[in-house]
PDB file of N, CA and C in Angstrom:
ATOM      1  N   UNK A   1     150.807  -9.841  34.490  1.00  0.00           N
ATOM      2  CA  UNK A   1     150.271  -9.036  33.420  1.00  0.00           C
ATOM      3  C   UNK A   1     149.014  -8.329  33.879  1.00  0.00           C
ATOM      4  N   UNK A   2     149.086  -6.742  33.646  1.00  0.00           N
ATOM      5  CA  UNK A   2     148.267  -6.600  33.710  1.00  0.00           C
ATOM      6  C   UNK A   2     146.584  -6.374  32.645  1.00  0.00           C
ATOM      7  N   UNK A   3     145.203  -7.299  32.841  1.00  0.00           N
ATOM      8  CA  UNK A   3     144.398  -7.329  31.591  1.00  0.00           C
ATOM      9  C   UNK A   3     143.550  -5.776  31.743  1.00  0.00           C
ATOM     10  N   UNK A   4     143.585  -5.133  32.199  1.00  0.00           N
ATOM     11  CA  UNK A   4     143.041  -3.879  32.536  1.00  0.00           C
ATOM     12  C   UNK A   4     143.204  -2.983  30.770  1.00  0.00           C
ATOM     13  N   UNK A   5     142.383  -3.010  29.388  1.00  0.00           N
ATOM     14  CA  UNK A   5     142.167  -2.579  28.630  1.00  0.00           C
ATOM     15  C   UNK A   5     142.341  -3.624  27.826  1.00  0.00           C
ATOM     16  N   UNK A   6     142.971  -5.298  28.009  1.00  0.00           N
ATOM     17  CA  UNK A   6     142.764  -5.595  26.849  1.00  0.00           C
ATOM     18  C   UNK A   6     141.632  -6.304  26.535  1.00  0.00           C
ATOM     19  N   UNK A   7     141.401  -6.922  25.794  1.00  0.00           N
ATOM     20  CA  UNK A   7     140.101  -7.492  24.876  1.00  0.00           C
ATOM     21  C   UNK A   7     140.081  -8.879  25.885  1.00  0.00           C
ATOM     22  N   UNK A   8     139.457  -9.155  26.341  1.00  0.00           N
ATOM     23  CA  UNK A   8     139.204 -10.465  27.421  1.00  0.00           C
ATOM     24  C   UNK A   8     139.145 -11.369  26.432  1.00  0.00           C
ATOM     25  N   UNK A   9     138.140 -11.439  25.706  1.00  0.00           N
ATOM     26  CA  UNK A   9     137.559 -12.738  24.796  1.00  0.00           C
ATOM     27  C   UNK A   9     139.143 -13.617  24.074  1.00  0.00           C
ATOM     28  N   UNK A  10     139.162 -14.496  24.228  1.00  0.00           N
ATOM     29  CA  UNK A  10     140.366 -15.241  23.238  1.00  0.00           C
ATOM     30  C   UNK A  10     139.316 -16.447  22.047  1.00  0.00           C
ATOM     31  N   UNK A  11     139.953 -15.917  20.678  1.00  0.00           N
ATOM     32  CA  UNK A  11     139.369 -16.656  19.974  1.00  0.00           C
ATOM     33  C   UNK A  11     139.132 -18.189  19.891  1.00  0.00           C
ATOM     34  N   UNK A  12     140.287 -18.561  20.708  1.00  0.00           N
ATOM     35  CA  UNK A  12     140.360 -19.937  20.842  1.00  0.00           C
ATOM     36  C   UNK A  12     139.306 -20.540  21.364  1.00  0.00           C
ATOM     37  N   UNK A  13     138.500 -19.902  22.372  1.00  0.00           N
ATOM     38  CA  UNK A  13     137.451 -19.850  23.593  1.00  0.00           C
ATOM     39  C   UNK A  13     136.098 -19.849  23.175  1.00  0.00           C
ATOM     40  N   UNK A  14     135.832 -19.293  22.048  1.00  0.00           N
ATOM     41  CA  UNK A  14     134.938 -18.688  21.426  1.00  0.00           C
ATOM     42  C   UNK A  14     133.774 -19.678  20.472  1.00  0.00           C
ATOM     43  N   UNK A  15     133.016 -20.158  20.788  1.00  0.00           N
ATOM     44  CA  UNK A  15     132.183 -21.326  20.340  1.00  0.00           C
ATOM     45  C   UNK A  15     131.371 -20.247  19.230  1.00  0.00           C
ATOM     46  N   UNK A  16     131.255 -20.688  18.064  1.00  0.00           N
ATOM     47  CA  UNK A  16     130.499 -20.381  17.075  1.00  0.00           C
ATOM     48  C   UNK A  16     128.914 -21.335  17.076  1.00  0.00           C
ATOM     49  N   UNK A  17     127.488 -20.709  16.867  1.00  0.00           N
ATOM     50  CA  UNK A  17     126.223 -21.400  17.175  1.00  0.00           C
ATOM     51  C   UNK A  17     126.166 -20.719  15.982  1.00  0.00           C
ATOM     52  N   UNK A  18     125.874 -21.865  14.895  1.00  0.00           N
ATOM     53  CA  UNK A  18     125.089 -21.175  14.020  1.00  0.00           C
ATOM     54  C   UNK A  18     123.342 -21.719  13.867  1.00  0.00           C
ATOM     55  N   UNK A  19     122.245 -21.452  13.532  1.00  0.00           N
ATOM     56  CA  UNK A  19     121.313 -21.721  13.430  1.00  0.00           C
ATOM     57  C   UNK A  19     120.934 -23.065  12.680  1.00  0.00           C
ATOM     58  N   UNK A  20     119.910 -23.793  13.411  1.00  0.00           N
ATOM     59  CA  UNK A  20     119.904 -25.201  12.831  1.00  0.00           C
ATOM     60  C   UNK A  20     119.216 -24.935  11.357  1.00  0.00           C
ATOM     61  N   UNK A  21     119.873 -26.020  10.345  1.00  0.00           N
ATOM     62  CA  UNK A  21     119.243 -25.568   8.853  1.00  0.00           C
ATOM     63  C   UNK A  21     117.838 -25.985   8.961  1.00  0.00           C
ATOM     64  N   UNK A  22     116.832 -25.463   8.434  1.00  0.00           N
ATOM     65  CA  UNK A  22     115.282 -24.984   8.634  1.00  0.00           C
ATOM     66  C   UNK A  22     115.081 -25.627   6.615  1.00  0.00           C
ATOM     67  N   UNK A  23     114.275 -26.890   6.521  1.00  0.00           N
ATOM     68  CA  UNK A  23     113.960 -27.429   5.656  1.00  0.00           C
ATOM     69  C   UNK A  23     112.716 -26.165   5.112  1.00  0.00           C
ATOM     70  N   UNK A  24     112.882 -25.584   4.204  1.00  0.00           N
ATOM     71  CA  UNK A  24     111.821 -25.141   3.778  1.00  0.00           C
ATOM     72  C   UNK A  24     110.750 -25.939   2.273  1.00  0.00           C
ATOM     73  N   UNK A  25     109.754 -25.897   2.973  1.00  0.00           N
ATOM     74  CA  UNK A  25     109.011 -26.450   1.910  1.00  0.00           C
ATOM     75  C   UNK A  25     107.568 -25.710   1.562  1.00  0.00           C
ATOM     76  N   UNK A  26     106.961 -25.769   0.529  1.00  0.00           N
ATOM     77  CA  UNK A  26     106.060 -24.940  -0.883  1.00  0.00           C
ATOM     78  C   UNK A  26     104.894 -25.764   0.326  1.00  0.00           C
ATOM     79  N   UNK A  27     104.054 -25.159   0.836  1.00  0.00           N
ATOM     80  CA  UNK A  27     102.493 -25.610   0.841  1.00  0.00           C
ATOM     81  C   UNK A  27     101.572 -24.813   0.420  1.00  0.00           C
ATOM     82  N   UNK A  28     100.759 -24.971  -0.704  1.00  0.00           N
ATOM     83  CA  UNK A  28     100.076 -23.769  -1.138  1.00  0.00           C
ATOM     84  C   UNK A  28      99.083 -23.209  -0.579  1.00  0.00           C
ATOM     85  N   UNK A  29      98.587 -22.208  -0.472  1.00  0.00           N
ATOM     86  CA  UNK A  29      97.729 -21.799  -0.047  1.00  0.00           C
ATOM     87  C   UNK A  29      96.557 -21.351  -0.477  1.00  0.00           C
ATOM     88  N   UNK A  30      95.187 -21.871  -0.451  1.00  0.00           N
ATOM     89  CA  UNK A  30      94.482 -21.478  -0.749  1.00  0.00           C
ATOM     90  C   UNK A  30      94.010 -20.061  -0.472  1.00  0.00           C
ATOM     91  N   UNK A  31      93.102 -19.442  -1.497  1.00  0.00           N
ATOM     92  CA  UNK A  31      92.154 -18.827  -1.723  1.00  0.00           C
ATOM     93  C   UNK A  31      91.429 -18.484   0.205  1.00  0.00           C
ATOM     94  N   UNK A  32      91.189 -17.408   0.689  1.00  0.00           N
ATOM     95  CA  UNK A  32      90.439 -17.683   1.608  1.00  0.00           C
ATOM     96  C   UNK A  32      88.979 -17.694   1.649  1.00  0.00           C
ATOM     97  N   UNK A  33      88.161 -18.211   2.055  1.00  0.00           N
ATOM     98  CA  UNK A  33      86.855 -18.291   1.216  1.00  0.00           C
ATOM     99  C   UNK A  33      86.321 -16.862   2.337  1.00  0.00           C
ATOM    100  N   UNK A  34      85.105 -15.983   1.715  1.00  0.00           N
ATOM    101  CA  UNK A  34      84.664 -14.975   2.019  1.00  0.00           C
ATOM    102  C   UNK A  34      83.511 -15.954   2.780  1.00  0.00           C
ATOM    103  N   UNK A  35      83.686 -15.137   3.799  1.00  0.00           N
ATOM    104  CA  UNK A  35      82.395 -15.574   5.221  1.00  0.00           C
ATOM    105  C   UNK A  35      81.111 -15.181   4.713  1.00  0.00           C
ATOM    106  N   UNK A  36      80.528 -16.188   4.465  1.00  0.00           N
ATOM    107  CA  UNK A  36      78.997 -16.278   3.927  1.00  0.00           C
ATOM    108  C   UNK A  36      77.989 -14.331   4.685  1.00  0.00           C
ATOM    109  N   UNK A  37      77.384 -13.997   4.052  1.00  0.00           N
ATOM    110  CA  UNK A  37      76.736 -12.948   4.478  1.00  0.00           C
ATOM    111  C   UNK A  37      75.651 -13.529   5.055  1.00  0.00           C
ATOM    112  N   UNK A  38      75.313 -12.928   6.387  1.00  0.00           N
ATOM    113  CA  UNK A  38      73.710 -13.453   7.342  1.00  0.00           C
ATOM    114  C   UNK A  38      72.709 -12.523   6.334  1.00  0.00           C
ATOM    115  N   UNK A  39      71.539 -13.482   6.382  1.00  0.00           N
ATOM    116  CA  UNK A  39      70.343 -12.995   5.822  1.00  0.00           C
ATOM    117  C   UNK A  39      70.096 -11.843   6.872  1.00  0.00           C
ATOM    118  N   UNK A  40      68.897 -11.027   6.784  1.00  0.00           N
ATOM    119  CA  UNK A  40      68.044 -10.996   7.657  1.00  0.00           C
ATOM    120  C   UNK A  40      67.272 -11.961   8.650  1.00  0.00           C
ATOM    121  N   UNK A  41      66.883 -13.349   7.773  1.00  0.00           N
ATOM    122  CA  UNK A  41      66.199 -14.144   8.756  1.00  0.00           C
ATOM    123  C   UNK A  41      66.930 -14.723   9.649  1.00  0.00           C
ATOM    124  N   UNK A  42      68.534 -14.909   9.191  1.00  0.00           N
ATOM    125  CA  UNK A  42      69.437 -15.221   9.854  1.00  0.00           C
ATOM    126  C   UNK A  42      70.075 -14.337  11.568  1.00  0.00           C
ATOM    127  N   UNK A  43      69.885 -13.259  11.223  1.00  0.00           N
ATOM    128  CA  UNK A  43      70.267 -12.411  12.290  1.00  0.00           C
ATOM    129  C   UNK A  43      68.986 -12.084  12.922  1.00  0.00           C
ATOM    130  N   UNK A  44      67.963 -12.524  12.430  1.00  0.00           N
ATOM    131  CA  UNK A  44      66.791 -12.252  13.516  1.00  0.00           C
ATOM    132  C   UNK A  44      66.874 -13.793  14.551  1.00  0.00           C
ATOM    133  N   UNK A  45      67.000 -14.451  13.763  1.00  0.00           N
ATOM    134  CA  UNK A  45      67.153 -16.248  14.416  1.00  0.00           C
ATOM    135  C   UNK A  45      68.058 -16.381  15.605  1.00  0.00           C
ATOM    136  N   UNK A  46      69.250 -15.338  15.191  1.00  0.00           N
ATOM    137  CA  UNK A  46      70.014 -15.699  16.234  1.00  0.00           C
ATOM    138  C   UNK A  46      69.533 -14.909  17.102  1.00  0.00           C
ATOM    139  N   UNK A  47      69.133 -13.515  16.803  1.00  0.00           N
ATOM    140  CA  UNK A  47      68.479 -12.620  17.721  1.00  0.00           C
ATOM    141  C   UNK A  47      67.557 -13.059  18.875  1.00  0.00           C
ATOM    142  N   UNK A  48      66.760 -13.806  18.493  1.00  0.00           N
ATOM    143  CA  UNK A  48      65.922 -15.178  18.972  1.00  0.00           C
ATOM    144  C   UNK A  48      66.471 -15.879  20.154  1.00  0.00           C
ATOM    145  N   UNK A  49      67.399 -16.362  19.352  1.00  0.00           N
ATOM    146  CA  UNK A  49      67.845 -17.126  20.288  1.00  0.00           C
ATOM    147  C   UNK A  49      69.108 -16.707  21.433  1.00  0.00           C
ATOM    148  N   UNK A  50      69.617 -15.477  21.242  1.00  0.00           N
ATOM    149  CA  UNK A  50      69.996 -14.523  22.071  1.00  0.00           C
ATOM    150  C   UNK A  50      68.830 -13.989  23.276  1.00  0.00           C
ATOM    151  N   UNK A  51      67.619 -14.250  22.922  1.00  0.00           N
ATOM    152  CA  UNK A  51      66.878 -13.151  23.790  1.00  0.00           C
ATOM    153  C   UNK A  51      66.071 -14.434  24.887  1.00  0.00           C
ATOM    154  N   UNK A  52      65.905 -15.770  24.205  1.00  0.00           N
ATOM    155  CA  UNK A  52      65.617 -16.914  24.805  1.00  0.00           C
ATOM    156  C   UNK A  52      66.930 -16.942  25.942  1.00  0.00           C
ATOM    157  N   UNK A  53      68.051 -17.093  25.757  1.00  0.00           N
ATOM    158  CA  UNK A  53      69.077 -17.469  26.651  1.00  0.00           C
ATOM    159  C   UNK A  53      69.217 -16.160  27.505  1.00  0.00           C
ATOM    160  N   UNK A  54      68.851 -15.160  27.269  1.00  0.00           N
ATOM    161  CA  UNK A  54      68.775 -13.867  28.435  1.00  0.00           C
ATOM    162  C   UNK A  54      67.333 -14.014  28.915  1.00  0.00           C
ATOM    163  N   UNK A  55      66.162 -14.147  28.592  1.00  0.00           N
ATOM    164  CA  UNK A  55      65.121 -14.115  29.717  1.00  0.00           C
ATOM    165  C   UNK A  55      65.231 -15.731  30.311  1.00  0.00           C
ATOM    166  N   UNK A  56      65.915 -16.068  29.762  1.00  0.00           N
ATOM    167  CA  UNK A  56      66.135 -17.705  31.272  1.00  0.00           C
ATOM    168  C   UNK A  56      66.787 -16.877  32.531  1.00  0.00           C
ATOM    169  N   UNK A  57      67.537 -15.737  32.189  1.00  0.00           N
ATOM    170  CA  UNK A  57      68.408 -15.605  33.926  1.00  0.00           C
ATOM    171  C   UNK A  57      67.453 -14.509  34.648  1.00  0.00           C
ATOM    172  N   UNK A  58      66.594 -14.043  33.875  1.00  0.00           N
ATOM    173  CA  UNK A  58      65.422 -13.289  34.524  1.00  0.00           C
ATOM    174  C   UNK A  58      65.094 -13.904  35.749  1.00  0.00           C
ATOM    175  N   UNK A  59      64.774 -13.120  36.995  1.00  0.00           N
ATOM    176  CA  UNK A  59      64.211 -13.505  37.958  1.00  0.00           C
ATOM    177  C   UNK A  59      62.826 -12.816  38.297  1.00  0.00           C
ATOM    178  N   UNK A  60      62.204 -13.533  37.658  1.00  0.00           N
ATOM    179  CA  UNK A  60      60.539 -12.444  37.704  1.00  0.00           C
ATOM    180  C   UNK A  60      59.985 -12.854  39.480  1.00  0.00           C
ATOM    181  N   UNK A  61      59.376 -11.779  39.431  1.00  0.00           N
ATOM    182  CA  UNK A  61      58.779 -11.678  40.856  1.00  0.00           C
ATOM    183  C   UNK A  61      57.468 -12.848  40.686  1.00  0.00           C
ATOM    184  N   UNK A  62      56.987 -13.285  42.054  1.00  0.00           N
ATOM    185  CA  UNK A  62      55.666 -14.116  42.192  1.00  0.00           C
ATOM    186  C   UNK A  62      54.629 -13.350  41.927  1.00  0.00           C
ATOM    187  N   UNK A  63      53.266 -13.974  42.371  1.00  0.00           N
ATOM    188  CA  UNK A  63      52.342 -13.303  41.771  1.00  0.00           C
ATOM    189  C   UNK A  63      51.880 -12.119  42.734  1.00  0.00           C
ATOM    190  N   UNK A  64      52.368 -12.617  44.168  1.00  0.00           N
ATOM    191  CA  UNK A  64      51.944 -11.874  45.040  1.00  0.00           C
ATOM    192  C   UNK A  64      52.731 -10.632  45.010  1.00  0.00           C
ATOM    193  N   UNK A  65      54.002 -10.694  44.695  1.00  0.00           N
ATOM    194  CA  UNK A  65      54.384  -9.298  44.473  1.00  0.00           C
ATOM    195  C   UNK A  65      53.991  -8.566  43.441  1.00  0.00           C
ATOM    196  N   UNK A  66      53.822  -8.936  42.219  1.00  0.00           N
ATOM    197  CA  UNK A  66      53.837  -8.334  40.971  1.00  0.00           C
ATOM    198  C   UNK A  66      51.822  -7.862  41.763  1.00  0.00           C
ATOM    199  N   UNK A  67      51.086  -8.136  41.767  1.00  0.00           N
ATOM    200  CA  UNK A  67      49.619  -7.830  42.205  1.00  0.00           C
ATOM    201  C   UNK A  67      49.681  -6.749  43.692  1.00  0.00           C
ATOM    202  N   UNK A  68      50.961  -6.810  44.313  1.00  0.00           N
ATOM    203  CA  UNK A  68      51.170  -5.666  45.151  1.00  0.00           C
ATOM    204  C   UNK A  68      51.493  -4.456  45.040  1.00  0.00           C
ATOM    205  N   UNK A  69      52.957  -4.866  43.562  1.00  0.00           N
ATOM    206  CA  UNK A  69      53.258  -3.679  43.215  1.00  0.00           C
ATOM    207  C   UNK A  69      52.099  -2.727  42.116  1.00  0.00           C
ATOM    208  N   UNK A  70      51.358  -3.821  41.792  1.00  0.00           N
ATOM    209  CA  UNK A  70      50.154  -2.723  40.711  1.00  0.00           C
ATOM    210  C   UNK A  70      49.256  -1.872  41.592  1.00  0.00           C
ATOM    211  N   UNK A  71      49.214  -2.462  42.721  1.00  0.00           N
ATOM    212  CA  UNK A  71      47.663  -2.136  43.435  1.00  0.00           C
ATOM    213  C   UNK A  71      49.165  -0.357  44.049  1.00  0.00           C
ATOM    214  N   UNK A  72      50.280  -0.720  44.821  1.00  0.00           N
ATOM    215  CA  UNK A  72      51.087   0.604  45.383  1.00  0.00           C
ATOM    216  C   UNK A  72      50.899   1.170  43.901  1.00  0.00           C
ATOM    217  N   UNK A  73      51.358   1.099  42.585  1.00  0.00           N
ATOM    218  CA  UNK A  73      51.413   2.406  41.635  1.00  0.00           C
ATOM    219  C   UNK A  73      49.773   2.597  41.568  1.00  0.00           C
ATOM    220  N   UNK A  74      49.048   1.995  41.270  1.00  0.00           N
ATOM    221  CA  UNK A  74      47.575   2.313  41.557  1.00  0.00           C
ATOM    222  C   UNK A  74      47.636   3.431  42.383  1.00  0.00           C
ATOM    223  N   UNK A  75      47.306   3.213  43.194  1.00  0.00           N
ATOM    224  CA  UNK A  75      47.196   4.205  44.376  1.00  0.00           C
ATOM    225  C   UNK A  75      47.373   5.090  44.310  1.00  0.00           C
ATOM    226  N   UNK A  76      49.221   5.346  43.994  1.00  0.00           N
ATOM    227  CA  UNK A  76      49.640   6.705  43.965  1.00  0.00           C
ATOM    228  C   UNK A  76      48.991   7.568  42.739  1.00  0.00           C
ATOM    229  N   UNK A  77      48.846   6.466  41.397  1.00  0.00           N
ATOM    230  CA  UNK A  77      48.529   7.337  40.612  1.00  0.00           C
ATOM    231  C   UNK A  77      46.874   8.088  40.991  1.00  0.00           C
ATOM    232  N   UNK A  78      46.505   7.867  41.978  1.00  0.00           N
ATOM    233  CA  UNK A  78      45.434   8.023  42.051  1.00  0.00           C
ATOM    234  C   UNK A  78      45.353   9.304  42.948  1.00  0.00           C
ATOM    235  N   UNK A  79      46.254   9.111  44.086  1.00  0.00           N
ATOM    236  CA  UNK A  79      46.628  10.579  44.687  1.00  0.00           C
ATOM    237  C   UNK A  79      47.212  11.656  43.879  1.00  0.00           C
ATOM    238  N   UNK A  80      48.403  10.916  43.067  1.00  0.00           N
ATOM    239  CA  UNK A  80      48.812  11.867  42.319  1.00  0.00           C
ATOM    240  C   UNK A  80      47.237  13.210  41.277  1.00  0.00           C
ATOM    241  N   UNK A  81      46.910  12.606  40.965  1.00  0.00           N
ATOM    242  CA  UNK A  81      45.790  12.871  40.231  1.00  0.00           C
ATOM    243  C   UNK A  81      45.057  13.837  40.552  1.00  0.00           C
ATOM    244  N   UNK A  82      44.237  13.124  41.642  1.00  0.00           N
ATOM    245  CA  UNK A  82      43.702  13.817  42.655  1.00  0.00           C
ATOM    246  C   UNK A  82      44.142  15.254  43.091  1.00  0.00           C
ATOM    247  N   UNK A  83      45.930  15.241  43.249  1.00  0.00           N
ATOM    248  CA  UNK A  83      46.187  16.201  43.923  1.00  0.00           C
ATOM    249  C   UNK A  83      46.524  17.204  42.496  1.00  0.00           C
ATOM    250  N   UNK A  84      46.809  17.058  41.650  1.00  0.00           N
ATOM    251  CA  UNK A  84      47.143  17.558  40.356  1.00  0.00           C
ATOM    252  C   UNK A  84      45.313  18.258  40.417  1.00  0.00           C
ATOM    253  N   UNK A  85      44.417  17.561  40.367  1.00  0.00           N
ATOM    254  CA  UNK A  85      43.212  17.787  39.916  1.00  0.00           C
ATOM    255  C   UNK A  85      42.543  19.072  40.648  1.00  0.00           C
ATOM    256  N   UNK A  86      43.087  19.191  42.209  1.00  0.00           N
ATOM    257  CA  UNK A  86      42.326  19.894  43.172  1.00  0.00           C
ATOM    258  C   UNK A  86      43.364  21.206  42.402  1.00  0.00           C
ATOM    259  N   UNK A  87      44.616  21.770  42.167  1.00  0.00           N
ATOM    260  CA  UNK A  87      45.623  22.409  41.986  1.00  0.00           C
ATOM    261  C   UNK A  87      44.958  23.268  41.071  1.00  0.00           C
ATOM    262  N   UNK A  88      44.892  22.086  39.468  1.00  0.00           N
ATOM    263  CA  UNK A  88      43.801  22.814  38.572  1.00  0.00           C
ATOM    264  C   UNK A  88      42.965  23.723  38.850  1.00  0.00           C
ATOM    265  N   UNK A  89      41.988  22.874  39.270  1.00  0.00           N
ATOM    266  CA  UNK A  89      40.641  23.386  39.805  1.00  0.00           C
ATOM    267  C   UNK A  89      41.107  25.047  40.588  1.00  0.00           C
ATOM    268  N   UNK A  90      41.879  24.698  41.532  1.00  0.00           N
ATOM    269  CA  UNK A  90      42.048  25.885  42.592  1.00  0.00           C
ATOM    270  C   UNK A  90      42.510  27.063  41.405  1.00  0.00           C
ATOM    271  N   UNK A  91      43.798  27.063  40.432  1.00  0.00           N
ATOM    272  CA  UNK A  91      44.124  27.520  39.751  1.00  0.00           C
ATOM    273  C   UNK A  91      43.052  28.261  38.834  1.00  0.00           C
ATOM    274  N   UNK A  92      42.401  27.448  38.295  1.00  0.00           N
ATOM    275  CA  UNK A  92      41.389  27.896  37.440  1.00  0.00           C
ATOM    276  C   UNK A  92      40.139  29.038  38.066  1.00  0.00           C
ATOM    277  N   UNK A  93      39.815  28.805  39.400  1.00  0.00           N
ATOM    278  CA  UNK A  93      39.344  29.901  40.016  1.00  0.00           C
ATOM    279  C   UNK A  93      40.015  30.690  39.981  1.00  0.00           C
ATOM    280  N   UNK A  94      41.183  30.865  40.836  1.00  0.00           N
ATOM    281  CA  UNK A  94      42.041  31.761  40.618  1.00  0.00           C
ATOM    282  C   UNK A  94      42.207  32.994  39.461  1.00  0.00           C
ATOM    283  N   UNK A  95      41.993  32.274  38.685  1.00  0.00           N
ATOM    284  CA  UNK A  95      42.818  33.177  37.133  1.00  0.00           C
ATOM    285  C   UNK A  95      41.178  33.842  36.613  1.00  0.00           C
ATOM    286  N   UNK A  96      39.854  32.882  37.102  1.00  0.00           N
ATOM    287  CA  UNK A  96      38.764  33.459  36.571  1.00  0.00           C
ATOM    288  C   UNK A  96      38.340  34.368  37.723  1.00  0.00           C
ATOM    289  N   UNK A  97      39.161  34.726  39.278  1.00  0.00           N
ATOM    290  CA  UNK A  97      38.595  35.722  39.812  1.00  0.00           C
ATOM    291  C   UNK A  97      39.538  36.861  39.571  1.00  0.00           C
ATOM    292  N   UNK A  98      40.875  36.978  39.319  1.00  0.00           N
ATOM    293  CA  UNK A  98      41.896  37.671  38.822  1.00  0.00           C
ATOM    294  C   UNK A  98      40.950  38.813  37.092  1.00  0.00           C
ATOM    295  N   UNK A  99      40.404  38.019  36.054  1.00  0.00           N
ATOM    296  CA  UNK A  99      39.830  38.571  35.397  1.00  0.00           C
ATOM    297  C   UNK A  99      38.706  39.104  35.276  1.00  0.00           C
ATOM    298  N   UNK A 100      37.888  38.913  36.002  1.00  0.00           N
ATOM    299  CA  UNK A 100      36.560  39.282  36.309  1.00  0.00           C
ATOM    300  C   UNK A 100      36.668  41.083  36.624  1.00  0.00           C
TER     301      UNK A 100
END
């Protein structure tokens, strides 16, 4: 015989699964309770204590650096200044020999 178009499956063959019966039962459900609102003092508290647990991983410099790095911006601000100051100055001649 040839099976070339017919239906392969034979009913005989054919195992039926039906789904295991599923006991349903009533549990009621409450109400969900509304999540309390944070004060202000509340969200500053935690704020607090958010800002305590971030400056622990801070790695602050020693003293010798932090007293090095004031004295280098020192300095510059001091050239800076300086050189800003002479600029002025030069400028300001400038513009009072221009009008004269």
């Amino acid at each position: 015989m040839d099976d070339i178009g017919q239906n392969q499956s034979d009913p005989a063959t054919q195992v039926s699964v039906s789904p295991p019966a599923v006991k349903k039962t009533y549990t009621p459900v409450s109400k969900p309770t509304a999540p309390k609102e944070k004060t202000v003092i509340d969200k500053s508290i935690q704020f607090l204590r958010e800002v305590k647990v971030e400056l622990k991983k801070v790695t602050w410099p020693s003293r010798k650096q932090t007293l090095g790095s004031t004295a280098v911006v020192i300095i510059i601000v001091a050239i800076i200044s300086l050189f800003l100051g002479v600029v002025d100055a030069g400028l300001a001649g400038l513009i009072r020999a221009v009008l004269r």
